[in-house]
Structures are given as C-alpha cells and as structure tokens.
Protein backbone atom coordinates (compact mmCIF):
# COMPACT_ATOMS: atom_id res chain seq x y z
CA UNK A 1 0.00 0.00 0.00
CA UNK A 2 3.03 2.35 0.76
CA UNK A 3 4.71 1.57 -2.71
CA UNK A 4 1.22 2.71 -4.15
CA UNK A 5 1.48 6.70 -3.85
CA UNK A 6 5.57 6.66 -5.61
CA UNK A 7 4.84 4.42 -8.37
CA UNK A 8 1.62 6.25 -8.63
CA UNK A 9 3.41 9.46 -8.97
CA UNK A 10 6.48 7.99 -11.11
CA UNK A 11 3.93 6.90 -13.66
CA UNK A 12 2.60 10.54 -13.62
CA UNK A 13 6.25 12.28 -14.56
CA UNK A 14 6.74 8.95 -17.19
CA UNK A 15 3.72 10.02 -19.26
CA UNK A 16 4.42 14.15 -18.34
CA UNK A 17 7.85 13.51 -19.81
CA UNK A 18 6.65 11.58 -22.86
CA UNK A 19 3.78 14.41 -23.92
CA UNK A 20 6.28 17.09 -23.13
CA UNK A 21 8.59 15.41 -25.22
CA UNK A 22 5.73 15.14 -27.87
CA UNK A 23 4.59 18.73 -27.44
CA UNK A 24 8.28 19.77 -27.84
CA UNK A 25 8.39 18.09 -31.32
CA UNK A 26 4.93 19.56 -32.27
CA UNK A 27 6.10 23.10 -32.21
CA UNK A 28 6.37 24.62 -35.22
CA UNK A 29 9.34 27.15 -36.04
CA UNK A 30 8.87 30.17 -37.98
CA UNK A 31 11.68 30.02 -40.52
CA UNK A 32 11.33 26.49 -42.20
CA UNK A 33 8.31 24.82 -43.90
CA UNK A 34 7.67 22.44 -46.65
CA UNK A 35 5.59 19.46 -47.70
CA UNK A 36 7.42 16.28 -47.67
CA UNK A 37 6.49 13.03 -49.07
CA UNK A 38 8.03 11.67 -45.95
CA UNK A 39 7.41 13.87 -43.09
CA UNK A 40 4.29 14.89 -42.71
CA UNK A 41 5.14 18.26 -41.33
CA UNK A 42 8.59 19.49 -41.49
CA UNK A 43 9.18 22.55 -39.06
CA UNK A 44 10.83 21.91 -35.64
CA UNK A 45 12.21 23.54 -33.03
CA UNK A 46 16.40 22.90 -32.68
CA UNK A 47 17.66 19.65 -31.70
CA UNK A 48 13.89 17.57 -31.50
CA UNK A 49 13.35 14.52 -33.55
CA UNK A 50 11.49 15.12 -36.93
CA UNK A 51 11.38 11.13 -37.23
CA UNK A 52 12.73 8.04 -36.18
CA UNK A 53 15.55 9.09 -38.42
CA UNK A 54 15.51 12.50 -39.18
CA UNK A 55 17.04 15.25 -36.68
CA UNK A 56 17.89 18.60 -37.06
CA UNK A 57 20.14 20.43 -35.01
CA UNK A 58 21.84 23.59 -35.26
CA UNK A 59 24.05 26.75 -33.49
CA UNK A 60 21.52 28.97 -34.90
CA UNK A 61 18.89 27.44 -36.65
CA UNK A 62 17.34 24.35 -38.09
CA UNK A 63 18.37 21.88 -40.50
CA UNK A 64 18.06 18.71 -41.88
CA UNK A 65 20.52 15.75 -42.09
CA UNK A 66 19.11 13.76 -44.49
CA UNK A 67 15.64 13.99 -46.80
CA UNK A 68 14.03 14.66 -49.69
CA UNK A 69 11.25 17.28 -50.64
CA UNK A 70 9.03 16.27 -52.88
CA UNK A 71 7.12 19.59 -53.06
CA UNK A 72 8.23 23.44 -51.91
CA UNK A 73 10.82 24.26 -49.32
CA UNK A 74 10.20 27.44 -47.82
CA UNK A 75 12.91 29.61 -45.82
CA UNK A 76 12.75 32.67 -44.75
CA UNK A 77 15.36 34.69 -43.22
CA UNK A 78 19.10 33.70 -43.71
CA UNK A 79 20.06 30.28 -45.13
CA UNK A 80 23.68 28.81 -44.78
CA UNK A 81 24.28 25.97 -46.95
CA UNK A 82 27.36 24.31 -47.64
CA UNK A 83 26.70 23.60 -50.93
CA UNK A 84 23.53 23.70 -52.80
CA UNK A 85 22.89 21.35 -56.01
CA UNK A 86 19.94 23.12 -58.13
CA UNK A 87 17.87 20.56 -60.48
CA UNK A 88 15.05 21.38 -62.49
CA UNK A 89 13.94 19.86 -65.48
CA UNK A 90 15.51 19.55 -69.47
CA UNK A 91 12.50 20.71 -71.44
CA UNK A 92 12.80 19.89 -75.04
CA UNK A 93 10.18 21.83 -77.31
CA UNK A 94 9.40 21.11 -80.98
CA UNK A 95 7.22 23.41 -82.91
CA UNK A 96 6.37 24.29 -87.27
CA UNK A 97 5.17 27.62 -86.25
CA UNK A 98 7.16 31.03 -86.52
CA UNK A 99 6.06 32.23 -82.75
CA UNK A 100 5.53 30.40 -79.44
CA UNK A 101 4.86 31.13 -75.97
CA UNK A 102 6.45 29.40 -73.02
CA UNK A 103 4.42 28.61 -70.14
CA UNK A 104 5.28 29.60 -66.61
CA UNK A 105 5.24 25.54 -65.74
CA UNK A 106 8.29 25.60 -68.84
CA UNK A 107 9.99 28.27 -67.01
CA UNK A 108 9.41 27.17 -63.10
CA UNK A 109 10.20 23.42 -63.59
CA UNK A 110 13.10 23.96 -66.07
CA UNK A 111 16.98 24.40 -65.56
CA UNK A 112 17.34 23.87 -69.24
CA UNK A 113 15.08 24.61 -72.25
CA UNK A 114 15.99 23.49 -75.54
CA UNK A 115 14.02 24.67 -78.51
CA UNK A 116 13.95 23.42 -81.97
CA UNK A 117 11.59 24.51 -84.90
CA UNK A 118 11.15 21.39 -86.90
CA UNK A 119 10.10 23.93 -90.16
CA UNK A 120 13.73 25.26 -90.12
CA UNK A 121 12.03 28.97 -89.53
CA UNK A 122 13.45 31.65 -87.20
CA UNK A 123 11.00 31.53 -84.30
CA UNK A 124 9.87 34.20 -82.12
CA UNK A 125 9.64 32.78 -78.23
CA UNK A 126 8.16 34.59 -75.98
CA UNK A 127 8.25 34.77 -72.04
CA UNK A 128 5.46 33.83 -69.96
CA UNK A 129 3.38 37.16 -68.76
CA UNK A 130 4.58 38.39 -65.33
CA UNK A 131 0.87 37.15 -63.78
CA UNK A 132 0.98 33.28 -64.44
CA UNK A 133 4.90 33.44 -62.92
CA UNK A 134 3.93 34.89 -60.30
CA UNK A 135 0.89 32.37 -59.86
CA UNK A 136 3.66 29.78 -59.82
CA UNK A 137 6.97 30.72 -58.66
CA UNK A 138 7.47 33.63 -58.67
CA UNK A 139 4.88 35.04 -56.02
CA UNK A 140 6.93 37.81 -54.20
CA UNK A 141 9.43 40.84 -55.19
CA UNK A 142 13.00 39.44 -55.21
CA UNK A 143 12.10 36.26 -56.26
CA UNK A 144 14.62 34.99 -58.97
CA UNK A 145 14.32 31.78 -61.71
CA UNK A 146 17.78 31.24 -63.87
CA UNK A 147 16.97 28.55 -66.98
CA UNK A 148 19.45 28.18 -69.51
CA UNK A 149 17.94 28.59 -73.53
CA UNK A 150 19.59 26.37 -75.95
CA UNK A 151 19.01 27.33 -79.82
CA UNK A 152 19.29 23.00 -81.07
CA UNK A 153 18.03 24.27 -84.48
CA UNK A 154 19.59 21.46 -87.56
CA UNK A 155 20.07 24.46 -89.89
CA UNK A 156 21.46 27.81 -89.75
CA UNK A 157 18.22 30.00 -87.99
CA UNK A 158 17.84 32.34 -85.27
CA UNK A 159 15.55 31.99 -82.55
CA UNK A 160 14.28 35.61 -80.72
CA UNK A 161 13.28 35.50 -76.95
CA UNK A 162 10.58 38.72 -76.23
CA UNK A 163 9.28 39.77 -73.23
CA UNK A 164 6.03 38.70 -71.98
CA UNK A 165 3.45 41.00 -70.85
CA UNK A 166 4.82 42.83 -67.71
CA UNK A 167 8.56 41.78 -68.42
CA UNK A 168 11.32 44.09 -69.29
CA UNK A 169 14.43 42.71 -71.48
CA UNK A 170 17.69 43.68 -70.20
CA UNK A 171 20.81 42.20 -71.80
CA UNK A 172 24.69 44.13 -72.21
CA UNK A 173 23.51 44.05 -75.97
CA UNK A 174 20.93 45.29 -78.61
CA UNK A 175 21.08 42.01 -79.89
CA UNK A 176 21.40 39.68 -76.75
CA UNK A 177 17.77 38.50 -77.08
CA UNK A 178 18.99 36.55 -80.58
CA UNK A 179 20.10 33.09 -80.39
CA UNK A 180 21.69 31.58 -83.04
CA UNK A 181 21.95 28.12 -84.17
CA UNK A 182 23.80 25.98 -81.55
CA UNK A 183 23.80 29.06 -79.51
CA UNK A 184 22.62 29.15 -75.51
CA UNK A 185 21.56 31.83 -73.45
CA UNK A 186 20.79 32.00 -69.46
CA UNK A 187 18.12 33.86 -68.74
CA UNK A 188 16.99 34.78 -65.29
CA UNK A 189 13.46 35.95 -64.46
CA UNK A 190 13.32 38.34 -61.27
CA UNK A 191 9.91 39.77 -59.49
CA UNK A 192 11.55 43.12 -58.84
CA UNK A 193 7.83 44.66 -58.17
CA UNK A 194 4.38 43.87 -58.05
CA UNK A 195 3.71 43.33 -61.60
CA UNK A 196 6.88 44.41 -62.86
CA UNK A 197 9.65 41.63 -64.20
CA UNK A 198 12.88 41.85 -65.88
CA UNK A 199 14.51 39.04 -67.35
CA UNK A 200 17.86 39.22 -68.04
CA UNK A 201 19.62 37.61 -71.58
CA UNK A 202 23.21 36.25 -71.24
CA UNK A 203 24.18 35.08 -74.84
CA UNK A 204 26.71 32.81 -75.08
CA UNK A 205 28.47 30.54 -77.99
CA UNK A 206 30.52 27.32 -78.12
CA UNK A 207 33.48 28.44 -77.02
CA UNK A 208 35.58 25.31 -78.37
C-alpha cells in the first residue's frame, strides 16, 4: 500500500515527460516549412526529432541531415548551406510555327530549355506574362528563376526570346535576345515589383 502513492506518482512524470517530449516536437518554427512526401510536417524547433531518423540540429537554426522534398521548401530569413545542387527539369520543345509562348510551368520546372523549330524557320519565343509566374513561382518581389535557352536548331536559324506582358528585357547588348543556331543563353526571371519583371539575356556561344 506504501509503494502505491511513488509508483503512482512515477507513472505521472513517465507520461508528463513523454507528452512534453511530444509537445516539444509539435512546435512549429517560424523560418522552415515544406511538404514532404516523408514527413508529414517538417518545421521543428532545434535539436527535436522530426522522425525516427531525421534530426535537425543547429548553433543557430534548423536543418536537416538527411531527406528529400518532394514539393516546396520554404525559408525565410538567412540560409547557410554548404553547398547547394539546383535541379530542375531539361524541357525539349518542338514546334512548325514562326512564334511560341512558353508557359510559366516551362519556365518554373526547367533548368534547361531546348528549342527546336522542326520547319527550319526563325522563331519568335516569348516569355510567360509576369501574372501566371507569379501564380507559380514567382509570387513575391525578389524572387529569382535562372533557366538556360539552348538554340538545337539542324540548320542555320535564329531563334528571338521577347518579353512577356509585364517583363522588361535587359541584356549588355541590342542584340542579346537573338540566339543563333547551336547558340545558348541564361536567362533569369526576377519579381523586382508587383507586376513588374525583368529578365535578363546572357548570350553565349561554343566556345571550343
């Protein structure tokens, strides 16, 4: 009857440890969010468990030792990576027609878009408008998307990126939106405003 009252009361701190322990792990961070096909939340406070296997610990802030996102990673604040590995898609577009228009799912998804018109024409490409980027990736001022334009026309014709509605051109030359045959360019898309875009053309050629 004596031993009742301790064990009573060690049980008590057990199960206050474990749900503190659980409530610990529960509490969101401001700073780190994303949708995992693994975790089903992924936003913790420094040094918890995210998983049986997962744990993030940090001087300063959260991070992850191992993972992989299957949808958006969201950071705000500063970010210190060691190195960072950027993937995206390889787009390959075929058209016959003298004018096309890239969609902002091209653009978001893509580290590489490679055009080709199968007519042998010089083509007129233009960007998406400054609306449906922001609808997808683009959604705040200082966002930034780099893809690089490849030109894999089989005969000699130029290929002419415009600006889509709400997008300024910038390049160091009159002529930088022009890509020529076997010619690439890297282009990089930045909210710098509200509705306003620039997209900057970097022309480059083979240089073997």
């Amino acid at each position: 009857m004596n031993n009742t009252i301790p064990i009573t009361l060690l049980g008590i701190a057990i199960l206050g440890i474990i749900f503190g322990i659980t409530f610990r792990e529960r509490n969101l961070v401001g700073g780190i969010s994303a949708t995992n096909s693994t975790w089903s939340a992924v936003s913790y406070r420094v040094g918890t468990r995210a998983s049986n296997t997962e744990v993030i610990s940090s001087s300063r802030g959260a991070s992850f030792t191992t993972g992989v996102f299957s949808s958006t990673l969201t950071v705000s604040g500063e970010s210190n990576l060691d190195t960072l590995v950027q993937g995206g898609d390889v787009t390959s577009i075929s058209t016959t027609s003298a004018t096309y228009t890239l969609t902002a799912a091209q653009v978001c998804d893509s580290a590489v878009i490679s055009f080709t018109n199968l007519s042998a024409t010089a083509t007129t490409i233009t960007l998406p408008s400054t609306t449906t980027l922001a609808a997808d990736c683009l959604p705040t001022a200082g966002d930034s998307k780099v893809f690089l334009f490849e030109n894999a026309a089989t005969s000699s014709v130029n290929y002419t990126l415009a600006a889509g509605t709400g997008i300024t051109l910038l390049s160091d030359d009159s002529n930088g939106d022009v890509i020529g045959q076997n010619g690439w360019g890297e282009v990089q898309i930045t909210n710098v405003r509200s509705s306003e875009f620039t997209a900057v053309i970097r022309p480059f050629t083979d240089a073997d």
